[in-house]
N, C-alpha and C. Protein backbone atom coordinates (compact mmCIF):
# COMPACT_ATOMS: atom_id res chain seq x y z
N UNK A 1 85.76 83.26 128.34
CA UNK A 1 86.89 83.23 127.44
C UNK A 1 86.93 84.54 126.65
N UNK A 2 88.41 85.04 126.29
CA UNK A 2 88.03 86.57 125.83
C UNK A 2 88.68 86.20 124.65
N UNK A 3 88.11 86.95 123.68
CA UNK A 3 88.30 86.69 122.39
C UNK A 3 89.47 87.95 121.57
N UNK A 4 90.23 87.26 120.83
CA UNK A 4 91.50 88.32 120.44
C UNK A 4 90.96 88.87 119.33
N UNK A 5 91.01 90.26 119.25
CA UNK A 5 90.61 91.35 118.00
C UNK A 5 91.68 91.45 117.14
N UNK A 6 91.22 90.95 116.13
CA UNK A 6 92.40 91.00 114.61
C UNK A 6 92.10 92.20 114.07
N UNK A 7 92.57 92.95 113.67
CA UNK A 7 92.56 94.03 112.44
C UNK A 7 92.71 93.56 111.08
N UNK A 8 91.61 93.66 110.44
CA UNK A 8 91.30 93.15 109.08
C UNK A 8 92.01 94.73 108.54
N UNK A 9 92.72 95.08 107.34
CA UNK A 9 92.59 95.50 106.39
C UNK A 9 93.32 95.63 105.37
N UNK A 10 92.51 96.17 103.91
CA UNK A 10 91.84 95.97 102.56
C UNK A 10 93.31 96.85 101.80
N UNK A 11 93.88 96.26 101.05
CA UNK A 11 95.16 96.68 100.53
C UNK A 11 94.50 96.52 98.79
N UNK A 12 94.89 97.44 98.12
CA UNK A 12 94.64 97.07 96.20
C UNK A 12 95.66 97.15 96.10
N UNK A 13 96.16 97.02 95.07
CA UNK A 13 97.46 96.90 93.93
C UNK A 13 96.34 97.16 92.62
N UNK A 14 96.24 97.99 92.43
CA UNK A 14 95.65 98.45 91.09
C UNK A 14 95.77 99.82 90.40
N UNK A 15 95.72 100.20 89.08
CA UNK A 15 95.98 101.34 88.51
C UNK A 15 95.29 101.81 87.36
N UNK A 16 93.98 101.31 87.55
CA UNK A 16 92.90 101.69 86.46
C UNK A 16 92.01 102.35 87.49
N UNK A 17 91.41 103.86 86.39
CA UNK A 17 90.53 104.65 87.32
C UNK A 17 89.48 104.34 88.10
N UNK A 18 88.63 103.50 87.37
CA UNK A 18 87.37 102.59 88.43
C UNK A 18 87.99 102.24 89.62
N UNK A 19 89.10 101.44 89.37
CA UNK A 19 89.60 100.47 90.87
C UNK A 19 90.41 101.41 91.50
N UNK A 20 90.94 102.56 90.99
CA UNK A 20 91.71 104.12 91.94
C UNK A 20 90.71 104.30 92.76
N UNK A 21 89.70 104.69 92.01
CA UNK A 21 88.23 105.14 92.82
C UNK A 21 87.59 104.22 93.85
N UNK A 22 88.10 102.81 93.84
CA UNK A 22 87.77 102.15 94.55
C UNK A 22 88.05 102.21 95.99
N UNK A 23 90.10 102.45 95.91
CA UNK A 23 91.08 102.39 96.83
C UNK A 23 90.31 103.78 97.59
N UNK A 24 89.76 105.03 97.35
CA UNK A 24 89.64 106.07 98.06
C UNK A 24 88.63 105.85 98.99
N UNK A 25 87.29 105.08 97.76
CA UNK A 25 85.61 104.80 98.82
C UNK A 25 86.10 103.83 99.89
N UNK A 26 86.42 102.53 99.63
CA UNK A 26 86.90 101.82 100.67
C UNK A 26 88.76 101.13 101.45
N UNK A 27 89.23 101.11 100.31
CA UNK A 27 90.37 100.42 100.84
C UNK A 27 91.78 101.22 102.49
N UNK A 28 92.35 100.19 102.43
CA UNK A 28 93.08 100.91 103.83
C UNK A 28 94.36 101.66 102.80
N UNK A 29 94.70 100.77 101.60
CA UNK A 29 95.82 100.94 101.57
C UNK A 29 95.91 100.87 100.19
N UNK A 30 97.13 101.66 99.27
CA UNK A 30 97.17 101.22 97.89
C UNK A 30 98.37 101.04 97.45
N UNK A 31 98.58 99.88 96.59
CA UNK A 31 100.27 99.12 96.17
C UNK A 31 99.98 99.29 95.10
N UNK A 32 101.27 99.77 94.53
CA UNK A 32 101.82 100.13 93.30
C UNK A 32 103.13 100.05 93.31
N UNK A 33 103.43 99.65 91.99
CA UNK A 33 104.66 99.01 91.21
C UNK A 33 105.34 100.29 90.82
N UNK A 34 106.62 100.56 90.93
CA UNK A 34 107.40 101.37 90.24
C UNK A 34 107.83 100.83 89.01
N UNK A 35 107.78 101.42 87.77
CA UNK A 35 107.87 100.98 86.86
C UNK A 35 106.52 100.55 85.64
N UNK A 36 105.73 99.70 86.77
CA UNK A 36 104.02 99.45 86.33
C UNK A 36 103.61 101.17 86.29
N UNK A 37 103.49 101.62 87.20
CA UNK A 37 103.31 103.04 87.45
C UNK A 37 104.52 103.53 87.43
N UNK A 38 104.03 104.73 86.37
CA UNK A 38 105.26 105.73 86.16
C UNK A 38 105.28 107.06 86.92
N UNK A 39 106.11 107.79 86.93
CA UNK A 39 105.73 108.97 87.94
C UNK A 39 105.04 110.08 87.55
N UNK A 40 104.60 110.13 85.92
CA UNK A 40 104.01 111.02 85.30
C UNK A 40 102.52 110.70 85.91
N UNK A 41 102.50 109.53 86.17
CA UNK A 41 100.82 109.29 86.23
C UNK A 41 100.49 108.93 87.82
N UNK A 42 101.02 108.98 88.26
CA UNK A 42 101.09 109.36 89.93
C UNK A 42 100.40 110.25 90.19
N UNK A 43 100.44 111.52 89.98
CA UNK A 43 99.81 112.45 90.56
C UNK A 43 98.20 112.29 90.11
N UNK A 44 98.26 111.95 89.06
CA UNK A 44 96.53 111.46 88.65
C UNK A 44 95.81 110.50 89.51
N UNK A 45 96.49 109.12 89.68
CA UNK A 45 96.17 107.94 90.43
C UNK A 45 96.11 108.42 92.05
N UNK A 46 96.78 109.59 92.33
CA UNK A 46 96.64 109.70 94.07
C UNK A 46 95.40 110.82 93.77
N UNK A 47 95.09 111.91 93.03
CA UNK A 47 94.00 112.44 93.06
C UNK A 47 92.65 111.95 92.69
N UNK A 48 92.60 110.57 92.10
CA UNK A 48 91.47 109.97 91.80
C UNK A 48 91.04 109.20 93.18
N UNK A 49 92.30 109.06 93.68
CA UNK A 49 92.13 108.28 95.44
C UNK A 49 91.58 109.39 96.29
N UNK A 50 91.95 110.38 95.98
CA UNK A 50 91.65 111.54 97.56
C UNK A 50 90.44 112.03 97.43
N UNK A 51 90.17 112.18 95.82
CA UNK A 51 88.81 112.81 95.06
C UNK A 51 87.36 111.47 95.76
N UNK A 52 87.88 109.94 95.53
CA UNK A 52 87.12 109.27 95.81
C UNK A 52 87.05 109.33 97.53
N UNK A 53 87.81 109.06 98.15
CA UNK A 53 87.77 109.41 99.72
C UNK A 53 87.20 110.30 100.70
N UNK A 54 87.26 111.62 99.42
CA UNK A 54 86.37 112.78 100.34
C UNK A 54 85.46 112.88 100.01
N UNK A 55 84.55 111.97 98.56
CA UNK A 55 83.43 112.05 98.34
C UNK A 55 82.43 110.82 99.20
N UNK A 56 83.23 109.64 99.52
CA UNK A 56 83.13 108.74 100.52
C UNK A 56 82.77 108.91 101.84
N UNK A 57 83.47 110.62 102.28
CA UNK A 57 83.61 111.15 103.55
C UNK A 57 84.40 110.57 104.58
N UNK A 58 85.47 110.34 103.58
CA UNK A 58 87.11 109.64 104.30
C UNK A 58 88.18 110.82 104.00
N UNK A 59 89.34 110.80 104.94
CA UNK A 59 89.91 111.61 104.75
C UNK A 59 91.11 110.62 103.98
N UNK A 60 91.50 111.37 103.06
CA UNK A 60 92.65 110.92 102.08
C UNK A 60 94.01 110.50 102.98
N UNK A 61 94.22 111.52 103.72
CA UNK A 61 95.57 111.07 104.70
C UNK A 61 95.31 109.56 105.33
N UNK A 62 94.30 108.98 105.70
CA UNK A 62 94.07 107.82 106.39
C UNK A 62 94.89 106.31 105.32
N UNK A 63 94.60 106.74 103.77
CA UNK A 63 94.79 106.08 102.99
C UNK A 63 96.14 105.36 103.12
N UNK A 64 96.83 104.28 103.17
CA UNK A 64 98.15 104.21 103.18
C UNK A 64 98.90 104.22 101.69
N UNK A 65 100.13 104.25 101.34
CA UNK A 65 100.29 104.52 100.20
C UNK A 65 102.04 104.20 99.78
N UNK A 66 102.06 102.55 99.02
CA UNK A 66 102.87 101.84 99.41
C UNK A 66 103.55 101.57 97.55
N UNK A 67 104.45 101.72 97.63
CA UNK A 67 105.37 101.81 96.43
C UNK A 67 106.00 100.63 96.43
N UNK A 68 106.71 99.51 95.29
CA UNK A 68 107.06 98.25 95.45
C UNK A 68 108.13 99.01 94.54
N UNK A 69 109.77 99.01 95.32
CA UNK A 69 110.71 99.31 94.39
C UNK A 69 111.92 98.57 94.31
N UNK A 70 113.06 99.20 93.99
CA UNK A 70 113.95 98.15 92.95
C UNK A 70 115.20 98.51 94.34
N UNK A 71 116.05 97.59 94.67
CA UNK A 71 116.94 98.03 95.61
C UNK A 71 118.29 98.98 94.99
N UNK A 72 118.13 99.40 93.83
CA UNK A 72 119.00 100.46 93.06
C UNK A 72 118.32 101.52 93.11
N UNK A 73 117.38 101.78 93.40
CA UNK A 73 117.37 103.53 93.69
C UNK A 73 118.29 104.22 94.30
N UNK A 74 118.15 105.70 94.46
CA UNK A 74 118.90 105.73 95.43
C UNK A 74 117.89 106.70 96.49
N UNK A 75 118.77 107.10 97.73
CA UNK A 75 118.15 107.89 98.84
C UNK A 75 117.26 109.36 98.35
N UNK A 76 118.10 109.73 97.43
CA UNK A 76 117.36 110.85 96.52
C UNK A 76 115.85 110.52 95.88
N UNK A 77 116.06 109.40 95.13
CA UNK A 77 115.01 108.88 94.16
C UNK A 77 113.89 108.85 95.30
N UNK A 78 113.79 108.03 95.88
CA UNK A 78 113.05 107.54 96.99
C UNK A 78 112.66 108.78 97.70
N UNK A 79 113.43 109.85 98.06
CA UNK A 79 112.52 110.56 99.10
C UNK A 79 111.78 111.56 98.35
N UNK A 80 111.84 111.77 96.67
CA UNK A 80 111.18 112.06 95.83
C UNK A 80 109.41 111.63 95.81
N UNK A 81 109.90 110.07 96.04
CA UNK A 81 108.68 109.43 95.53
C UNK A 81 107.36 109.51 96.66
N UNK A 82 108.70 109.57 98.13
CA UNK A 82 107.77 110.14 99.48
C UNK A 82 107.43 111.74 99.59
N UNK A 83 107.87 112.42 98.83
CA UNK A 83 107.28 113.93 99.17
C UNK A 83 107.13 114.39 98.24
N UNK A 84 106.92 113.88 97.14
CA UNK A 84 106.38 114.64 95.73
C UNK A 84 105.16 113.69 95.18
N UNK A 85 104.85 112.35 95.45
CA UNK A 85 103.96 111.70 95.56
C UNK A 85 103.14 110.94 96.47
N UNK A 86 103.87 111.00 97.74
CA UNK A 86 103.01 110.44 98.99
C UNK A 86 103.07 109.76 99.00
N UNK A 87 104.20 108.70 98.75
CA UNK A 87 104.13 107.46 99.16
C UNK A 87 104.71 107.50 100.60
N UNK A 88 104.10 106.76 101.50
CA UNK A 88 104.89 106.65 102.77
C UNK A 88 105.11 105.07 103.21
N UNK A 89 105.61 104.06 102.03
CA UNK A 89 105.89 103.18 102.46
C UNK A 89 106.66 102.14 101.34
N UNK A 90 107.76 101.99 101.46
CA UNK A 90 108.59 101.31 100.27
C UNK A 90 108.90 99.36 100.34
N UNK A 91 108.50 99.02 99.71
CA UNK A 91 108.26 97.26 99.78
C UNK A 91 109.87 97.01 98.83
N UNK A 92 111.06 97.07 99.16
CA UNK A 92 112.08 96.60 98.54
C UNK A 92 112.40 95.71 97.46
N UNK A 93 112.95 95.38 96.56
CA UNK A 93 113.20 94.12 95.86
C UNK A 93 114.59 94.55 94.95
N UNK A 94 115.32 92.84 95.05
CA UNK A 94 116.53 93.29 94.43
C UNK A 94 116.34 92.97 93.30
N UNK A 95 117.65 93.35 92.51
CA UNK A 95 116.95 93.72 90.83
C UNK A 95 118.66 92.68 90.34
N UNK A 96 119.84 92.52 91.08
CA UNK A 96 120.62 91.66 90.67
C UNK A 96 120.77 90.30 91.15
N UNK A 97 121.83 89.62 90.61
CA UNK A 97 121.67 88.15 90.98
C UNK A 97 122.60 88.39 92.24
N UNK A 98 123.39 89.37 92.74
CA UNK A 98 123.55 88.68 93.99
C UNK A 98 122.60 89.39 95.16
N UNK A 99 121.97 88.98 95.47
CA UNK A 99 120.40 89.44 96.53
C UNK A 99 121.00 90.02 97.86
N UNK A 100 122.05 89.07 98.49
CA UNK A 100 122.15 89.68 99.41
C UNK A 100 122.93 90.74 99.51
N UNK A 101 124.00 90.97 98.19
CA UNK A 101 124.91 91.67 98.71
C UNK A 101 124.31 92.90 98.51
N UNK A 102 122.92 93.12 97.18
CA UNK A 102 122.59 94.29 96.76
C UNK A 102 121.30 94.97 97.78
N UNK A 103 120.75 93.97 98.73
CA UNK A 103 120.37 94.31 99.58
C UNK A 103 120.82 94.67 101.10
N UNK A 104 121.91 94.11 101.49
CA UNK A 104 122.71 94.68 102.22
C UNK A 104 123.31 96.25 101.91
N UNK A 105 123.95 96.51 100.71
CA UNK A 105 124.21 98.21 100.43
C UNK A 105 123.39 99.01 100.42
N UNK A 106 121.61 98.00 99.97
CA UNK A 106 120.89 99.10 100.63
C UNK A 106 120.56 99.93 101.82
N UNK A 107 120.27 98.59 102.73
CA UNK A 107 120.31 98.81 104.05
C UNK A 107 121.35 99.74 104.95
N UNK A 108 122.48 99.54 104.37
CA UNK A 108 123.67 100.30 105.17
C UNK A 108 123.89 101.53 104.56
N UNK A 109 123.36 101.62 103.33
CA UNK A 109 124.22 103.09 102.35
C UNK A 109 122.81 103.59 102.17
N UNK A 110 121.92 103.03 101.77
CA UNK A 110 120.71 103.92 100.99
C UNK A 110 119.63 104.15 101.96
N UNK A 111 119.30 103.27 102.91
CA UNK A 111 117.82 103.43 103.51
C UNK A 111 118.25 104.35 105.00
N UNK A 112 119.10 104.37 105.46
CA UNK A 112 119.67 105.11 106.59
C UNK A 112 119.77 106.64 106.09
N UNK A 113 119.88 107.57 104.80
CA UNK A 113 120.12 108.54 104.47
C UNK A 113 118.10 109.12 104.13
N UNK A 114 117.49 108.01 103.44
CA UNK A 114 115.55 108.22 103.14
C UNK A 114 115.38 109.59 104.46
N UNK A 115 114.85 108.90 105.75
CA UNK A 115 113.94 109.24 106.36
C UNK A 115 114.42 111.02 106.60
N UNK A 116 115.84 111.26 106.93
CA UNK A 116 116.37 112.79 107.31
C UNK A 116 115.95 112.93 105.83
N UNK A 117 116.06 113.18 104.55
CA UNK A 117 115.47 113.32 103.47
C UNK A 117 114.06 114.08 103.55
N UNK A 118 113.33 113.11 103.79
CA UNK A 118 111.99 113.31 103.98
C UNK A 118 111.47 114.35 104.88
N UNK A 119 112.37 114.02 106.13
CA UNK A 119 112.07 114.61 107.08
C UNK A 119 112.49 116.16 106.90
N UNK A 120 113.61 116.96 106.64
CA UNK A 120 114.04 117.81 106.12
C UNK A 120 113.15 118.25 104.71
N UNK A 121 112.33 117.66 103.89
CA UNK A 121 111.78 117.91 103.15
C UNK A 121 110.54 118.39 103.51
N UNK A 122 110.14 117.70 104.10
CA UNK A 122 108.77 117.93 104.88
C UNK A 122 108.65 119.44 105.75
N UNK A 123 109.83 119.72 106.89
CA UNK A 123 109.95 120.78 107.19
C UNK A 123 110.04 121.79 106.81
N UNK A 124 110.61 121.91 105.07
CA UNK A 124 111.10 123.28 104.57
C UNK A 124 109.50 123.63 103.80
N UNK A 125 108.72 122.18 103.25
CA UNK A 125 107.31 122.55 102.67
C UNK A 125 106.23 123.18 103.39
């Protein structure tokens, strides 16, 4: 009988320096709140991750790096948050009472314009 290989891994949601330092030595992945985390303190919280990772003898890029945001941003905001802070992964949530409709304009108006963003951003850096 052959046995199926799961991939276990280790996600934080945290934003105190001990447990930053944690996300770099071991975790796969780190969630953070927009808003909980502000963008002033971003750049601290991802260098306490990369600082812990390469002292670990992990490479920081492996880290995943996952932002929980509001479905009113816009395509701008967002590809900010991917190339000026490294996030490369956005967890959606709507912020009015009608859910679907404010998540539908995302989908069709805002998240289709992100990735050429990024991508164009990425190229000119």
């Amino acid at each position: 009988m052959r046995t199926k290989r799961v991939s276990v891994c280790i996600w934080l949601g945290v934003y105190k320096p001990r447990m930053l330092r944690l996300v770099g030595k071991a975790a796969d992945g780190w969630v953070a709140s927009f808003g909980y985390m502000k963008q002033e303190a971003m750049p601290e919280a991802n260098a306490r991750i990369d600082d812990a990772a390469r002292e670990a003898g992990r490479d920081p890029a492996v880290i995943r790096r996952v932002l929980n945001i509001a479905a009113n941003l816009t395509a701008d905001e967002i590809a900010e948050l991917a190339l000026k802070h490294g996030f490369d992964t956005f967890v959606i949530g709507a912020t009015q009472e009608d859910v679907e409709a404010e998540l539908r304009e995302f989908v069709e108006n805002v998240a289709p314009k992100v990735r050429p963003l990024v991508a164009g951003g990425r190229e000119s850096s």
